[in-house]
PDB file of N, CA and C in Angstrom:
ATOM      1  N   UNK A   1      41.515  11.160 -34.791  1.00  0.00           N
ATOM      2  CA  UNK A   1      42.619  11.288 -33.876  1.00  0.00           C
ATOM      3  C   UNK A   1      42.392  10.394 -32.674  1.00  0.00           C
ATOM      4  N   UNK A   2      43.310   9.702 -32.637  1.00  0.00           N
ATOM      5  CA  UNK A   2      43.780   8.751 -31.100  1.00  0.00           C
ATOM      6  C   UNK A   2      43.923   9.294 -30.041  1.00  0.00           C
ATOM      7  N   UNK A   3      43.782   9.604 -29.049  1.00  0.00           N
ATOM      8  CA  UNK A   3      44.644  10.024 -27.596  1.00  0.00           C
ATOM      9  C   UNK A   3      45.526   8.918 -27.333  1.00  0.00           C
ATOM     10  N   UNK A   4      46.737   9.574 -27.508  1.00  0.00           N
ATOM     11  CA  UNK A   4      47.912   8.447 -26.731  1.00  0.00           C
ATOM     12  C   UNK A   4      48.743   8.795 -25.143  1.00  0.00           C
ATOM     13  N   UNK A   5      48.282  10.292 -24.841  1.00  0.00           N
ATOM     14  CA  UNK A   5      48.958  10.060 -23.561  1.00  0.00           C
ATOM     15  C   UNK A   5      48.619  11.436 -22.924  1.00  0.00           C
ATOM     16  N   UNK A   6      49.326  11.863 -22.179  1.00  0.00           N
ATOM     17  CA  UNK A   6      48.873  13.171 -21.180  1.00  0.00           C
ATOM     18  C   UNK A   6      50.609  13.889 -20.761  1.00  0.00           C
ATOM     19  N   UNK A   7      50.456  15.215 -20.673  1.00  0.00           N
ATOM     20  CA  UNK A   7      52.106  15.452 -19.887  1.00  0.00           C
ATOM     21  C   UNK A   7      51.725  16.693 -19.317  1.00  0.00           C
ATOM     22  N   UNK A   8      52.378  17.510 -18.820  1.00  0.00           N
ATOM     23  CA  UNK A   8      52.405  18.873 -18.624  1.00  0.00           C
ATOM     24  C   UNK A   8      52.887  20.029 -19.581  1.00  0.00           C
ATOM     25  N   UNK A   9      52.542  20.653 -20.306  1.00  0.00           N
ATOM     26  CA  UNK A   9      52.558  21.647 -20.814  1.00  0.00           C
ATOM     27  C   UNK A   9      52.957  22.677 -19.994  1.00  0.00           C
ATOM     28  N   UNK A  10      54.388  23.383 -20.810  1.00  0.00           N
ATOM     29  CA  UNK A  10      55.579  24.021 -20.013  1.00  0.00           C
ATOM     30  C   UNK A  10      55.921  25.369 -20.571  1.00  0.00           C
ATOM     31  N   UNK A  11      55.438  25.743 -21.768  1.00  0.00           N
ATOM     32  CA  UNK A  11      55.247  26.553 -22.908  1.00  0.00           C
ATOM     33  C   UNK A  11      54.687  26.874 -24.046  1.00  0.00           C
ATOM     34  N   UNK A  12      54.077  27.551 -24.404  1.00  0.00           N
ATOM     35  CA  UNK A  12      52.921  27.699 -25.787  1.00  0.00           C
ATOM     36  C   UNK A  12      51.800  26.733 -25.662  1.00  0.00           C
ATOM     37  N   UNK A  13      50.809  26.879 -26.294  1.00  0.00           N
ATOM     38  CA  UNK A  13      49.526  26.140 -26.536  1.00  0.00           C
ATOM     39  C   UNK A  13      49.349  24.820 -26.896  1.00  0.00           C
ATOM     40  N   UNK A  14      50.375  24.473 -27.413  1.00  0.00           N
ATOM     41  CA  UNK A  14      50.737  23.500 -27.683  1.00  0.00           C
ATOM     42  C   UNK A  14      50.409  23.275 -29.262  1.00  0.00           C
ATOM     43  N   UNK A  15      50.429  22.248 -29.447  1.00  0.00           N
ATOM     44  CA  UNK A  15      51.143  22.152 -31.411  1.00  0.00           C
ATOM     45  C   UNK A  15      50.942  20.882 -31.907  1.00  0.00           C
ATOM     46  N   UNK A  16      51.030  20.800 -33.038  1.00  0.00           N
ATOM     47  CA  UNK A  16      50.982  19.572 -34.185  1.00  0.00           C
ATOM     48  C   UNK A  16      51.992  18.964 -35.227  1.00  0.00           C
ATOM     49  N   UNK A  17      52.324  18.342 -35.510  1.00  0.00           N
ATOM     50  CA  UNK A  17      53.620  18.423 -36.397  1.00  0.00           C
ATOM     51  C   UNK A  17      54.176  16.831 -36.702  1.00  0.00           C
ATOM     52  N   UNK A  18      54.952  16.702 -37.282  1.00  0.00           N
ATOM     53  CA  UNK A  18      55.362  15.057 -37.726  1.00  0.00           C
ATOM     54  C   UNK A  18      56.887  15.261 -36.240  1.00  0.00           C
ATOM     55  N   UNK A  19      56.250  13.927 -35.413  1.00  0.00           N
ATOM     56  CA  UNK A  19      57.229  13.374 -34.360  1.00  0.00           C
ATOM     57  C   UNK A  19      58.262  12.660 -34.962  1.00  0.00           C
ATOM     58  N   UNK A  20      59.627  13.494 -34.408  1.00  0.00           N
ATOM     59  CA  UNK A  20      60.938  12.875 -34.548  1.00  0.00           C
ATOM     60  C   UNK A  20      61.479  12.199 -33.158  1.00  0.00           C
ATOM     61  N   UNK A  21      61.625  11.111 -33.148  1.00  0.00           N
ATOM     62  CA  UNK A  21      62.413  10.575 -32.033  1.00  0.00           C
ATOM     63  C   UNK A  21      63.818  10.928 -31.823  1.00  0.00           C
ATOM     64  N   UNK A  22      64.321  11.344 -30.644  1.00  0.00           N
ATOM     65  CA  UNK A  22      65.735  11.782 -31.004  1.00  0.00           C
ATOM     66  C   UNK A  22      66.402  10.834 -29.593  1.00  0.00           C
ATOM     67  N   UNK A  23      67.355  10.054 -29.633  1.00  0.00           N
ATOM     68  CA  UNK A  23      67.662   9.132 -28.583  1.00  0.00           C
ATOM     69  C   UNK A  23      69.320   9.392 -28.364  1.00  0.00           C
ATOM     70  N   UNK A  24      70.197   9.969 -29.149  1.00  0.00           N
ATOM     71  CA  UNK A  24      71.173  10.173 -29.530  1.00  0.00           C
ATOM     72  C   UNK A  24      71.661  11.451 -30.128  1.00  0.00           C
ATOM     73  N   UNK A  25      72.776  11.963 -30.101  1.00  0.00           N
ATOM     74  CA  UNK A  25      73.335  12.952 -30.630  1.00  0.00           C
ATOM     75  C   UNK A  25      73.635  13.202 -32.151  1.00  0.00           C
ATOM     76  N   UNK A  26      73.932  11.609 -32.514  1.00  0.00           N
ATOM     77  CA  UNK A  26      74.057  10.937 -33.722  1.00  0.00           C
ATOM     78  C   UNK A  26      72.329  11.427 -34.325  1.00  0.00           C
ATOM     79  N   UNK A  27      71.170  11.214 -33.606  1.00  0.00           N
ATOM     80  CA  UNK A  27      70.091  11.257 -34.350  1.00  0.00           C
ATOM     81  C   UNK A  27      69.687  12.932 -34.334  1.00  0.00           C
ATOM     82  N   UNK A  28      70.687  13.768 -33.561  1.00  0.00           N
ATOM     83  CA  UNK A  28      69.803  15.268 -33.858  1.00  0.00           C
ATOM     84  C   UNK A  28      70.838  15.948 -35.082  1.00  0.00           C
ATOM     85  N   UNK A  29      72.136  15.247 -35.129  1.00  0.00           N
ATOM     86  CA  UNK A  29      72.836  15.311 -36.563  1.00  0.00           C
ATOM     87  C   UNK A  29      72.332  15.362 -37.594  1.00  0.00           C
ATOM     88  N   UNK A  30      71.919  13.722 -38.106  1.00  0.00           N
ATOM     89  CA  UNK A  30      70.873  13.843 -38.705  1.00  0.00           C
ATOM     90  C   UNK A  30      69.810  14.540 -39.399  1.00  0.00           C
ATOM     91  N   UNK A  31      69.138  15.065 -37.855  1.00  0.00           N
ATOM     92  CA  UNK A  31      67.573  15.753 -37.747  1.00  0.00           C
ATOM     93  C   UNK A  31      68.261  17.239 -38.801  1.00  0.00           C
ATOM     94  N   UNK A  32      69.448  17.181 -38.554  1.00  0.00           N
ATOM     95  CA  UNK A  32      69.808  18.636 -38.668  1.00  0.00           C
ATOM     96  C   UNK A  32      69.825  19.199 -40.128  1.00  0.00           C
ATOM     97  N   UNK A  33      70.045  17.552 -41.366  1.00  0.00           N
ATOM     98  CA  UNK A  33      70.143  18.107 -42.585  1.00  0.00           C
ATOM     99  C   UNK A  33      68.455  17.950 -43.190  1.00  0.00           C
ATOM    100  N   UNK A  34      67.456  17.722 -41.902  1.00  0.00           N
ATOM    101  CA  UNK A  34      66.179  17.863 -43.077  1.00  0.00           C
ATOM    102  C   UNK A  34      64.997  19.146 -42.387  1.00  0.00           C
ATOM    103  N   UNK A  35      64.433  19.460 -43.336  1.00  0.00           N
ATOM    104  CA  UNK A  35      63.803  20.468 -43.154  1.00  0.00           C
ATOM    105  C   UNK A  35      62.745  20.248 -41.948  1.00  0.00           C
ATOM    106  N   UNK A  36      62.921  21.406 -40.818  1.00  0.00           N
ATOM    107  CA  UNK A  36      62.386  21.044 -39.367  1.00  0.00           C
ATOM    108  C   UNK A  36      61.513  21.816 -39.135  1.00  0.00           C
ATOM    109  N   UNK A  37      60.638  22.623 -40.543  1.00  0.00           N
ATOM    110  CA  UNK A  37      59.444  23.666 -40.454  1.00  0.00           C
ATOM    111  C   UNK A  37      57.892  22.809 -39.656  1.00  0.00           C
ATOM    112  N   UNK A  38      58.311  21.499 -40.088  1.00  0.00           N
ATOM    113  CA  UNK A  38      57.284  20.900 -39.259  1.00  0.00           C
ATOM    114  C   UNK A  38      57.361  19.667 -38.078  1.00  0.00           C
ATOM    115  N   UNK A  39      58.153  19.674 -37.658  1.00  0.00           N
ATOM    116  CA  UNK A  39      58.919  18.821 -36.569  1.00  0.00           C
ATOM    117  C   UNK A  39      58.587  18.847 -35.197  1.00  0.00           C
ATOM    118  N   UNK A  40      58.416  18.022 -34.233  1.00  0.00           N
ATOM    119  CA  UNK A  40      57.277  17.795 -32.820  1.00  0.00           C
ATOM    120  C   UNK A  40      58.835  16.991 -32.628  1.00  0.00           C
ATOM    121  N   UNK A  41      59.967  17.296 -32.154  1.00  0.00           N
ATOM    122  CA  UNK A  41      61.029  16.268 -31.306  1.00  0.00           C
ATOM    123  C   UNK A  41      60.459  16.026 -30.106  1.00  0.00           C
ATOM    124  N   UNK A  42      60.601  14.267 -29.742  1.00  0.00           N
ATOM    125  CA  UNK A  42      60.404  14.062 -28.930  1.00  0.00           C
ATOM    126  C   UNK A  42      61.752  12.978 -28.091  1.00  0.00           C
ATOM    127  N   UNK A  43      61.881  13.568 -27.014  1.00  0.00           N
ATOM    128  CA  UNK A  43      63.327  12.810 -26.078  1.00  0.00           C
ATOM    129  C   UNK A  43      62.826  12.257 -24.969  1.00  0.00           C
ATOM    130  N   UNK A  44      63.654  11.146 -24.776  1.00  0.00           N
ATOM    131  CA  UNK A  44      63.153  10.925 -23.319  1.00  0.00           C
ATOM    132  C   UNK A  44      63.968  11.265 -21.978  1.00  0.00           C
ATOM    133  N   UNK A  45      64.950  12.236 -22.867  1.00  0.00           N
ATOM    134  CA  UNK A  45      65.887  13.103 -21.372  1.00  0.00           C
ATOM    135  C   UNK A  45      65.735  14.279 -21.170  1.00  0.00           C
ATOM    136  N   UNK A  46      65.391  14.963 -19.983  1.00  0.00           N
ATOM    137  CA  UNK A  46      65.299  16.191 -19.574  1.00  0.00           C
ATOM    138  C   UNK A  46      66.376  17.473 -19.726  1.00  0.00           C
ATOM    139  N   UNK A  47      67.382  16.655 -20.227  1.00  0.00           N
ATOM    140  CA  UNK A  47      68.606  17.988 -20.592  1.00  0.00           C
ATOM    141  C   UNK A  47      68.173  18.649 -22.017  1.00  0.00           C
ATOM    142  N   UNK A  48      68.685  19.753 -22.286  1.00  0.00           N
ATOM    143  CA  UNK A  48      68.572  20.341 -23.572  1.00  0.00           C
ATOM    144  C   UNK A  48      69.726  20.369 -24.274  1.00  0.00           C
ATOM    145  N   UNK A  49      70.843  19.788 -23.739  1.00  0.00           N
ATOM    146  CA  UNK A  49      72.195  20.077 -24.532  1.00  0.00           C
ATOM    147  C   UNK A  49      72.181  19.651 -26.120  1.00  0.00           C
ATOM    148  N   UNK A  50      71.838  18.537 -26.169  1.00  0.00           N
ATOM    149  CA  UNK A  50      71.743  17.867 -27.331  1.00  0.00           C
ATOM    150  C   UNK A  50      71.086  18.365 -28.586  1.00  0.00           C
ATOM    151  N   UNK A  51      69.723  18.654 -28.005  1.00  0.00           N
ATOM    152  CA  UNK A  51      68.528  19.348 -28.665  1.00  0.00           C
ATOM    153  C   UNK A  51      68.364  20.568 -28.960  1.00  0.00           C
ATOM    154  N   UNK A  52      68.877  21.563 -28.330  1.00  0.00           N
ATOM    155  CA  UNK A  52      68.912  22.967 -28.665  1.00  0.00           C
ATOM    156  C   UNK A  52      69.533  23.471 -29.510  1.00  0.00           C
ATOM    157  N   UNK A  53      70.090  23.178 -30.470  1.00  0.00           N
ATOM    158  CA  UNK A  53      70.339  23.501 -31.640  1.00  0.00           C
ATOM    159  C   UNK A  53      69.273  23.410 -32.702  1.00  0.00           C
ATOM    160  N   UNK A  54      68.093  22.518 -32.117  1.00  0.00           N
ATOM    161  CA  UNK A  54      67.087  22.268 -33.434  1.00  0.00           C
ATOM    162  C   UNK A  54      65.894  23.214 -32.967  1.00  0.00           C
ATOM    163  N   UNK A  55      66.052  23.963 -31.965  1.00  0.00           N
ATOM    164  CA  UNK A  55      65.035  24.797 -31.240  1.00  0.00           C
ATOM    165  C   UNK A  55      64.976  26.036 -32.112  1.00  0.00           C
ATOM    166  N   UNK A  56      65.543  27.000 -33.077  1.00  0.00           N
ATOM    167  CA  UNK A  56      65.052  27.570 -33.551  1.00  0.00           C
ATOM    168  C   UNK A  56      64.279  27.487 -34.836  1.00  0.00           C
ATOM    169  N   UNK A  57      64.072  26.054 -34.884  1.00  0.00           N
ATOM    170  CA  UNK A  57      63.646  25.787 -36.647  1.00  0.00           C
ATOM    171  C   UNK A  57      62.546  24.985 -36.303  1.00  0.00           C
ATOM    172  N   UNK A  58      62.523  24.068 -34.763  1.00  0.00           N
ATOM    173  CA  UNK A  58      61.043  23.026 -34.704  1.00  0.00           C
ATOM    174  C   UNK A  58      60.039  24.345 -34.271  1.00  0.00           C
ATOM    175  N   UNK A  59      58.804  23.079 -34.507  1.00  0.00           N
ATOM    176  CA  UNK A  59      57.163  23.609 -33.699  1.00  0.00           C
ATOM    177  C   UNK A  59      57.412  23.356 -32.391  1.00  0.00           C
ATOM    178  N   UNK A  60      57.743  22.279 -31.978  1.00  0.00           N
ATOM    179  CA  UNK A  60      57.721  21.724 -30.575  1.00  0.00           C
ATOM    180  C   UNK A  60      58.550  20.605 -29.883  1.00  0.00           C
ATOM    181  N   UNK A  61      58.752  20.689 -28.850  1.00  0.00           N
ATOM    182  CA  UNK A  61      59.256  19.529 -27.946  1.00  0.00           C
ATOM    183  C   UNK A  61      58.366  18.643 -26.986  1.00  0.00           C
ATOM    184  N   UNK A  62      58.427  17.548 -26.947  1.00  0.00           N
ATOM    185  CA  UNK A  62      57.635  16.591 -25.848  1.00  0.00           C
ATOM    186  C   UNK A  62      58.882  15.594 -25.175  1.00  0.00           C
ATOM    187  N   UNK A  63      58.797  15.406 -24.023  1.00  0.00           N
ATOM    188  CA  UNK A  63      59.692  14.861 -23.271  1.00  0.00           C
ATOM    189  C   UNK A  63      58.684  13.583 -21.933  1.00  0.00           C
ATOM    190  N   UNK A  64      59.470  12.515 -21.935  1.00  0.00           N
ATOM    191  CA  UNK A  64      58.878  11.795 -21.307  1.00  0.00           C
ATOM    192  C   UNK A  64      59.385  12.460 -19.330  1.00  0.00           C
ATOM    193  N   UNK A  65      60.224  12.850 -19.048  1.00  0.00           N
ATOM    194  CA  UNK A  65      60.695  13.098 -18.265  1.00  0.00           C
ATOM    195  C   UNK A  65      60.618  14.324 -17.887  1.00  0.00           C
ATOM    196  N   UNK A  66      60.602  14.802 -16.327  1.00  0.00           N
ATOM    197  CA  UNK A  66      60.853  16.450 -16.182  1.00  0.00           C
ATOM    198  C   UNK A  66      59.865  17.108 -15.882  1.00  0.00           C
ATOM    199  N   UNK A  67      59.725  18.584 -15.819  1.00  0.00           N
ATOM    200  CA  UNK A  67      58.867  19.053 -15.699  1.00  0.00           C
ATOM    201  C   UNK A  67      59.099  20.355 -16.188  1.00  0.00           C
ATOM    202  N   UNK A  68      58.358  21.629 -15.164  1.00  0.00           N
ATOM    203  CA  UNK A  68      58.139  23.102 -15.358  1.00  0.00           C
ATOM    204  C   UNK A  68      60.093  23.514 -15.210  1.00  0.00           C
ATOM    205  N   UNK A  69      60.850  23.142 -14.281  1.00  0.00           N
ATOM    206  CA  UNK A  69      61.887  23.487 -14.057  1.00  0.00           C
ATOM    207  C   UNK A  69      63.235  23.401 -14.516  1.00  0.00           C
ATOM    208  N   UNK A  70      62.856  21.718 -15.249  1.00  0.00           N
ATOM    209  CA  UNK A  70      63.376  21.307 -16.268  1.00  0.00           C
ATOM    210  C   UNK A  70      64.681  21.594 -17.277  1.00  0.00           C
ATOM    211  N   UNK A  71      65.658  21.757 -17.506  1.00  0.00           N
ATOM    212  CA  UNK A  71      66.270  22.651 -18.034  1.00  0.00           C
ATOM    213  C   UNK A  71      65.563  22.424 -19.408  1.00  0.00           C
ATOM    214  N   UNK A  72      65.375  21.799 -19.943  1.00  0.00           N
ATOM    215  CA  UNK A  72      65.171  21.650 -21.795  1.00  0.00           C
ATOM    216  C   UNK A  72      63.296  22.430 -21.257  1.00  0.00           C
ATOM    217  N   UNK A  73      62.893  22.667 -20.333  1.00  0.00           N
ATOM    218  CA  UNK A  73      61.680  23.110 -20.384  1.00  0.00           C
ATOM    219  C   UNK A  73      62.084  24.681 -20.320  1.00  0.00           C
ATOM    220  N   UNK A  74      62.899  25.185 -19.392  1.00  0.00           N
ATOM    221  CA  UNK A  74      62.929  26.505 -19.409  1.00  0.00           C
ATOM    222  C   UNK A  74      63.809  26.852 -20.973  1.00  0.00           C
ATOM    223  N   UNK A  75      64.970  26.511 -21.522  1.00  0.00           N
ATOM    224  CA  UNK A  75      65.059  26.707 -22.635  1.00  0.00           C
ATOM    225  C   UNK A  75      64.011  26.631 -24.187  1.00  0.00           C
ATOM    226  N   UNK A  76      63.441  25.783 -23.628  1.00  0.00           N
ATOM    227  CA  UNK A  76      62.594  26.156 -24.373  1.00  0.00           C
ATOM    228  C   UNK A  76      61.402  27.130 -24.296  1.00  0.00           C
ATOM    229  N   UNK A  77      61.420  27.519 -23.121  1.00  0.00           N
ATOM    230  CA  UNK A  77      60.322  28.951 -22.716  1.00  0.00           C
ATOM    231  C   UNK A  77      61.304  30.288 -23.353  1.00  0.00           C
ATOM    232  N   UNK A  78      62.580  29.906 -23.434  1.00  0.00           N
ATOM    233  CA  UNK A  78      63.531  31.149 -24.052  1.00  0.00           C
ATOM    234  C   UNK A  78      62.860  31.138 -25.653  1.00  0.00           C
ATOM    235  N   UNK A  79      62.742  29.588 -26.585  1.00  0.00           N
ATOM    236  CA  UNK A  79      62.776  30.210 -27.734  1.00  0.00           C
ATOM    237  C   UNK A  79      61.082  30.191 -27.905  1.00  0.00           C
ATOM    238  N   UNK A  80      60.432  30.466 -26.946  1.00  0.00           N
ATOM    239  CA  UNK A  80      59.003  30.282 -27.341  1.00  0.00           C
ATOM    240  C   UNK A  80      58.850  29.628 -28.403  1.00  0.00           C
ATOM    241  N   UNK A  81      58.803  28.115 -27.782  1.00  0.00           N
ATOM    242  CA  UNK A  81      58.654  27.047 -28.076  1.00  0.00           C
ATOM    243  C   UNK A  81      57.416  25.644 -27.770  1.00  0.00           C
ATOM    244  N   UNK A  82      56.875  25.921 -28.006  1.00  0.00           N
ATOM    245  CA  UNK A  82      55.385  24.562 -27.426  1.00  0.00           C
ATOM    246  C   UNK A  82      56.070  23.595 -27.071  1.00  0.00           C
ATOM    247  N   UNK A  83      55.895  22.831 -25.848  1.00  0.00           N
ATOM    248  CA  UNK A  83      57.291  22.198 -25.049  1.00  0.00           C
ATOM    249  C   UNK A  83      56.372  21.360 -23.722  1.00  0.00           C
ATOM    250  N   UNK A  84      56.228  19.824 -24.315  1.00  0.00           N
ATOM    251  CA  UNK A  84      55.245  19.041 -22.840  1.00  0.00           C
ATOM    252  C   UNK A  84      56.098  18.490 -22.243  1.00  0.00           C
ATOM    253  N   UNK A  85      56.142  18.055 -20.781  1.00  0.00           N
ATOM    254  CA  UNK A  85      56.845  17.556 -20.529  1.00  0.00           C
ATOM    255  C   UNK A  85      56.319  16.658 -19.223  1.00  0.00           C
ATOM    256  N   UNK A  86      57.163  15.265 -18.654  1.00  0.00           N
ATOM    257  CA  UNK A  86      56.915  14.375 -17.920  1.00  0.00           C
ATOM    258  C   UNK A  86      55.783  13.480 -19.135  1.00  0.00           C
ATOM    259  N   UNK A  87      55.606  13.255 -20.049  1.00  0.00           N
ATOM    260  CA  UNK A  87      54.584  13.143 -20.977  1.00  0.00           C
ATOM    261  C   UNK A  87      54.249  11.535 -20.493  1.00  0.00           C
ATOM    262  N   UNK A  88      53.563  10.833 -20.204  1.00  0.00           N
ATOM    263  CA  UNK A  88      53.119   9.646 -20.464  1.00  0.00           C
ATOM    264  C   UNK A  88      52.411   8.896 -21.461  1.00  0.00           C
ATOM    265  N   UNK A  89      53.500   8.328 -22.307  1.00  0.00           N
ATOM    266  CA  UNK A  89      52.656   7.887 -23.900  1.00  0.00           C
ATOM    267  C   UNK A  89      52.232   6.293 -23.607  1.00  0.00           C
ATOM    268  N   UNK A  90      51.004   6.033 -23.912  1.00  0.00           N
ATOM    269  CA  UNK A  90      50.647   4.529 -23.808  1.00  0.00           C
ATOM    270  C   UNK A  90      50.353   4.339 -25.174  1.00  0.00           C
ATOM    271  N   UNK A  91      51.767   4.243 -26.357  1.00  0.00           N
ATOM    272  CA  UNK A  91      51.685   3.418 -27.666  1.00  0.00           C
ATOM    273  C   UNK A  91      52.323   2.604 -27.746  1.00  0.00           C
ATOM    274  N   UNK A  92      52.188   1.130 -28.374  1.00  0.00           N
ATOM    275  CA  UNK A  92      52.861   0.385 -28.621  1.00  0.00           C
ATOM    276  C   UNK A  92      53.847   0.782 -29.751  1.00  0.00           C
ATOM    277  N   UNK A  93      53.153   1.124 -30.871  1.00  0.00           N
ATOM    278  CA  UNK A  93      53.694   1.121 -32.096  1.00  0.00           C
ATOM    279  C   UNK A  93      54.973   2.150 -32.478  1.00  0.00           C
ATOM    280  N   UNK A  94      55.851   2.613 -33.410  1.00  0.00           N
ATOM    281  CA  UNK A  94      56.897   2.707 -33.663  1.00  0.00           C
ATOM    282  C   UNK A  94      56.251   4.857 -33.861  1.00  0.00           C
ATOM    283  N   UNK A  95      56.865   5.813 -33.132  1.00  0.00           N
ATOM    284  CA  UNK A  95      56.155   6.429 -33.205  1.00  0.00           C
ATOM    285  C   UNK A  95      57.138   7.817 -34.413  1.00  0.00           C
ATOM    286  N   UNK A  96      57.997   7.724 -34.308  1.00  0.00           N
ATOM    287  CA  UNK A  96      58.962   8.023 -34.935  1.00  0.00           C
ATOM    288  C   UNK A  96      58.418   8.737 -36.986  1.00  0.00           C
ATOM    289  N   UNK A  97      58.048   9.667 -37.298  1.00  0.00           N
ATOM    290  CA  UNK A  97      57.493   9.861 -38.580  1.00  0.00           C
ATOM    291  C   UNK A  97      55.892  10.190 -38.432  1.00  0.00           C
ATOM    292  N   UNK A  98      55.258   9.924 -37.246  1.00  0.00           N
ATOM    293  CA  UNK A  98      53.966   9.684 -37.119  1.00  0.00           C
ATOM    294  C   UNK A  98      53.719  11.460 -36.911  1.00  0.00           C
ATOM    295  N   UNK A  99      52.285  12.041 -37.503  1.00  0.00           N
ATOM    296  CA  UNK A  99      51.825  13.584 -37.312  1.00  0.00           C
ATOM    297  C   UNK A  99      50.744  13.031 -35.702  1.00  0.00           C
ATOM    298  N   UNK A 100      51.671  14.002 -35.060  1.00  0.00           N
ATOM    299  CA  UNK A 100      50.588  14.483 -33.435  1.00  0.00           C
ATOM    300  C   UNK A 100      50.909  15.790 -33.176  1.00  0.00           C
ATOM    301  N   UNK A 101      50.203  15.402 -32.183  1.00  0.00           N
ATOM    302  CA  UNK A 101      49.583  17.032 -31.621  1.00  0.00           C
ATOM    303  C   UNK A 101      48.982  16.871 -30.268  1.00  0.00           C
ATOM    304  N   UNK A 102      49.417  18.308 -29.425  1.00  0.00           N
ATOM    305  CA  UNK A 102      49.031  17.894 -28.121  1.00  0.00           C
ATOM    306  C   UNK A 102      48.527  20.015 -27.978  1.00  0.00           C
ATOM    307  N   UNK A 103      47.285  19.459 -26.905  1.00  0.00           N
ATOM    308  CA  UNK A 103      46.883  20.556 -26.745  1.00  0.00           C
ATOM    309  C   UNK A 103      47.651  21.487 -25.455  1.00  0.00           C
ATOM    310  N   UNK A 104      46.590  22.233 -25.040  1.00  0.00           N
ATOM    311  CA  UNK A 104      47.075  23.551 -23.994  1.00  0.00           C
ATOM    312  C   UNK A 104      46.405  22.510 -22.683  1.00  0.00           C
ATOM    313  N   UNK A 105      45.767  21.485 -22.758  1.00  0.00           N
ATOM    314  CA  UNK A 105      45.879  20.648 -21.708  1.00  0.00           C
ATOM    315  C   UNK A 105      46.501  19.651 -21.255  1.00  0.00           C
ATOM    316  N   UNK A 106      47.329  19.249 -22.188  1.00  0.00           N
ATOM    317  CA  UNK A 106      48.492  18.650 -21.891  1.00  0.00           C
ATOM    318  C   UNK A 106      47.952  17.103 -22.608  1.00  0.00           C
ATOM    319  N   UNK A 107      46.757  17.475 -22.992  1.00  0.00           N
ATOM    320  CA  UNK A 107      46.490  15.750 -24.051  1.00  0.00           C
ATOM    321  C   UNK A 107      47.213  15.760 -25.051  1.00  0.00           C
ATOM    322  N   UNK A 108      47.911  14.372 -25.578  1.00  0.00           N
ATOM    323  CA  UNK A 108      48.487  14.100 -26.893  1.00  0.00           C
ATOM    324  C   UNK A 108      47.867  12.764 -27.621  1.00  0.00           C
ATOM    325  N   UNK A 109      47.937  13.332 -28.827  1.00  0.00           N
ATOM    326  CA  UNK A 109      47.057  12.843 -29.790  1.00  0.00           C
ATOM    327  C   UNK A 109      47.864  11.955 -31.601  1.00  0.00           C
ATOM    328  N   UNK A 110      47.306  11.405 -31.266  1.00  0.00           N
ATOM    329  CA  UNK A 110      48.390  10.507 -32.964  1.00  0.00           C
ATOM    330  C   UNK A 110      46.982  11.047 -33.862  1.00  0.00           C
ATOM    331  N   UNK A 111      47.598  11.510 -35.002  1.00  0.00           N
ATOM    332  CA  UNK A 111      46.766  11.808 -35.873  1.00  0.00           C
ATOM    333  C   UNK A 111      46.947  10.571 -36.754  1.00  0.00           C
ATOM    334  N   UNK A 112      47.558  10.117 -37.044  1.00  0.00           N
ATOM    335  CA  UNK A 112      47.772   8.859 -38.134  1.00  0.00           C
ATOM    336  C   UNK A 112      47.653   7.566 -37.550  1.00  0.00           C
TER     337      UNK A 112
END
C-alpha cells in the first residue's frame, strides 16, 4: 500500500473499497445501476445533493473539500457512513476503479 494523501475523518473508522469518481450527476446515474456493496465515492464538492442517494448502499465517502460541518459530512454522520473530508490527494494517475482505504487517522492509501 501507497499513502496518497491525508483529510479529516468526519464519521466511522474509516474504510476500504474500490474508488468511484463522481464529478457529475450524469456519473452518480450511472453509479446507480452497478452494485455499490463495495464502493469508496469520491467528489470534489462539499454538497450532498447529488450523492445521497448512493449513501445507503456505499462503504464510504472522501471529499476533497469541507469539513466536520459540511453538509455531505453531517449527512453522512445520519447514514453512519465512513466519510473524509477536505482530503488532500497527491496522485497523478487516473484514480477512478482503483481499491483504497483510509484509516481513523485520516491517512489514505491506494492499494493497487
Amino acid at each position: 500500500m501507497r499513502k496518497i494523501g491525508q483529510g479529516n475523518v468526519t464519521s466511522g473508522k474509516g474504510c476500504s473499497g474500490t474508488l468511484r469518481v463522481i464529478a457529475s450527476i450524469p456519473d452518480v446515474l450511472q453509479l446507480m445501476q452497478e452494485d455499490l456493496g463495495e464502493i469508496v465515492v469520491f467528489t470534489r464538492e462539499a454538497s450532498a445533493t447529488a450523492v445521497t442517494p448512493l449513501f445507503p448502499k456505499i462503504k464510504g465517502v472522501m471529499c476533497t473539500l469541507g469539513g466536520a460541518t459540511s453538509h455531505l459530512a453531517i449527512v453522512a454522520r445520519e447514514f453512519d457512513l465512513a466519510c473524509i473530508m477536505g482530503s488532500n490527494i497527491d496522485y497523478e494517475g487516473e484514480l477512478d476503479g482503483c481499491t483504497v482505504n483510509f484509516n481513523a487517522e485520516g491517512e489514505i492509501f491506494l492499494a493497487n
